[in-house]
Protein backbone atom coordinates (compact mmCIF):
# COMPACT_ATOMS: atom_id res chain seq x y z
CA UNK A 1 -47.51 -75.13 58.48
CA UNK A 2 -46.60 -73.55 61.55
CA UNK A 3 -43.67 -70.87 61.52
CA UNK A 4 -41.36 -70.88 64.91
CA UNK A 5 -39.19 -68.35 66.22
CA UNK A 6 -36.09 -69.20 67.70
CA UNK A 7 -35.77 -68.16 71.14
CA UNK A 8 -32.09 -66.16 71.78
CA UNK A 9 -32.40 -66.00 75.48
CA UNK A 10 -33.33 -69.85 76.07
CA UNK A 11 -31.39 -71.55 72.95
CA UNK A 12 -27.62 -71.14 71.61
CA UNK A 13 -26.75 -69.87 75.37
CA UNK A 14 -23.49 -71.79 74.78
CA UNK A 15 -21.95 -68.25 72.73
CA UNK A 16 -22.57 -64.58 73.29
CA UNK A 17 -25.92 -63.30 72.42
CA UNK A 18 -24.92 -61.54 69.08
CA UNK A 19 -23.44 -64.66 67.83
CA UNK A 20 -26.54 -66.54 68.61
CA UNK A 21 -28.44 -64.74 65.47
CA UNK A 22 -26.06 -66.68 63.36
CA UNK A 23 -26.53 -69.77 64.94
CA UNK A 24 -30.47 -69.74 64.69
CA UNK A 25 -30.17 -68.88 61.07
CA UNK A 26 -27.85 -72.02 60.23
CA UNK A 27 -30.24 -73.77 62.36
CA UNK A 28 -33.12 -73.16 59.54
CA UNK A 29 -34.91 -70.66 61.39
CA UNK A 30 -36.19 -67.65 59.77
CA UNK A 31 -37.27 -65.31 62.27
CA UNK A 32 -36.08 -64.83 66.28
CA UNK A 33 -37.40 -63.58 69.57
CA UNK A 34 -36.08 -62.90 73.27
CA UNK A 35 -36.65 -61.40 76.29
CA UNK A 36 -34.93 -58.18 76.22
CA UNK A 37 -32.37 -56.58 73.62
CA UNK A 38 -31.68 -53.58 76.21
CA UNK A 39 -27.83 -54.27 77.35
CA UNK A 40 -27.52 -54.11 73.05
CA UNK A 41 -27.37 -50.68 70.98
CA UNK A 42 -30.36 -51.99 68.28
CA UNK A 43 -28.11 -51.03 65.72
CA UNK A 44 -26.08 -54.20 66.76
CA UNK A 45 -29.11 -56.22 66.73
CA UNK A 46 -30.00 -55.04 63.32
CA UNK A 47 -26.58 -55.46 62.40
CA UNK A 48 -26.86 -59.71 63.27
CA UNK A 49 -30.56 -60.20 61.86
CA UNK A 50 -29.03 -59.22 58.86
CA UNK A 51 -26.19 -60.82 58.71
CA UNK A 52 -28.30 -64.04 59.57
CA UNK A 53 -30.90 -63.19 57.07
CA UNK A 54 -33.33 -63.38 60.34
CA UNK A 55 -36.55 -61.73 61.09
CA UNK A 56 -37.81 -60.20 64.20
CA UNK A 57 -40.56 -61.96 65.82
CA UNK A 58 -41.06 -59.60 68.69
CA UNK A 59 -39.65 -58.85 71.91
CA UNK A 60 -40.68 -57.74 75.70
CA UNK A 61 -40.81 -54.22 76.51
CA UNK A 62 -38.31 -53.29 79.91
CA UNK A 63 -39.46 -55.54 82.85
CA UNK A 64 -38.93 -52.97 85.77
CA UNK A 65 -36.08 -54.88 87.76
CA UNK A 66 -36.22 -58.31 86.72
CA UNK A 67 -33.36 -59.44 89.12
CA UNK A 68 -36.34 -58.74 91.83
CA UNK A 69 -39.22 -60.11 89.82
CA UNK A 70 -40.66 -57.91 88.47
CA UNK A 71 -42.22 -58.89 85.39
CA UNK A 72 -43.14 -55.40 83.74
CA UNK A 73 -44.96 -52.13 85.13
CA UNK A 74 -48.08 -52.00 82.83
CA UNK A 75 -50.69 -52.42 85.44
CA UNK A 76 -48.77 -51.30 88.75
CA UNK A 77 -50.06 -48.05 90.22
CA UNK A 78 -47.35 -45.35 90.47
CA UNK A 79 -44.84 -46.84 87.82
CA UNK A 80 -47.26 -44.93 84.97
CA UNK A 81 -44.01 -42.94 84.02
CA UNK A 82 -41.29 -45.72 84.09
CA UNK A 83 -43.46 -47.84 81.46
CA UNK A 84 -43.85 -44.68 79.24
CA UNK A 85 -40.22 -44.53 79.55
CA UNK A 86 -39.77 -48.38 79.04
CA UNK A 87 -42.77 -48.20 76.24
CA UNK A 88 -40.75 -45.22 74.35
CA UNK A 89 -37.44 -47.26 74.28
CA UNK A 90 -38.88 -50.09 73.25
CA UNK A 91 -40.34 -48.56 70.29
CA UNK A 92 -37.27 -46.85 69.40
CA UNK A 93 -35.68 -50.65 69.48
CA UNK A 94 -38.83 -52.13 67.37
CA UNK A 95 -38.10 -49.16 65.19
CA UNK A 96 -34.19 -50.03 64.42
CA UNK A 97 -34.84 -53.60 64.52
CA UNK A 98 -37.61 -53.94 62.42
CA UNK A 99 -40.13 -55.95 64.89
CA UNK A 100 -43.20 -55.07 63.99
CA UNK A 101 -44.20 -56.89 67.33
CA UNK A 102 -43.68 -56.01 70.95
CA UNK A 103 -44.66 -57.82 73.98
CA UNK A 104 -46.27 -55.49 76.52
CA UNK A 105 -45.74 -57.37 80.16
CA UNK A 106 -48.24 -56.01 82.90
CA UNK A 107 -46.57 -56.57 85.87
CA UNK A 108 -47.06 -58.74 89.00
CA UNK A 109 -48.98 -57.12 92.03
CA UNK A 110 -48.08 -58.17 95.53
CA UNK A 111 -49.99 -60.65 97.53
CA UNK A 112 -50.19 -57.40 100.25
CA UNK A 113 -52.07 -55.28 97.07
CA UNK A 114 -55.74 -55.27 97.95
CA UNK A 115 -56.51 -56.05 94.63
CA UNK A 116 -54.53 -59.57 95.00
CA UNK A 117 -57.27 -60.48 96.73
């Protein structure tokens, strides 16, 4: 039987994001996911799974700027530092949260890169 993950950033967008943990766990889901838990201390987060007797599928480790499209820094030359940065907060998150999964995004090279080509 397969197992789904509620989806915090794309369902319940209707209330404020802590309040959506509740809502997926009287919704009969066991475990949750989203994008990014960054603009939340994980304490908070760990705070609602529990409260909602949720899980923590996994998450995405910092995109770079988003808002621009970026859509992470793994594989963009010169951004080494900013992902070790992103990597290191992410696993402080995982750590709090209890996600034993993380989503490492590799980025998006230009179409002026030479190796978009």
């Amino acid at each position: 039987m397969p197992r789904f993950a509620a989806n915090l950033s794309m369902m319940f967008t209707d209330r404020p994001f802590l309040d959506r943990f509740a809502a997926a766990g009287a919704a009969g889901f066991a475990a949750v996911e989203y994008l990014f838990p960054y603009e939340h201390e994980a304490g908070e987060i760990r705070a609602a799974l529990d409260d909602a007797g949720l899980e923590q599928a996994l998450f995405n480790l910092p995109p770079g700027d988003f808002a621009r499209g970026e859509r992470g820094l793994a594989a963009l030359p010169g951004r080494e530092a900013e992902f070790r940065d992103g990597l290191d907060k992410a696993l402080h998150y995982a750590e709090v949260i209890g996600a034993r999964r993380l989503h490492c995004m590799a980025g998006l090279i230009g179409a002026d890169d030479d190796r978009a080509h």
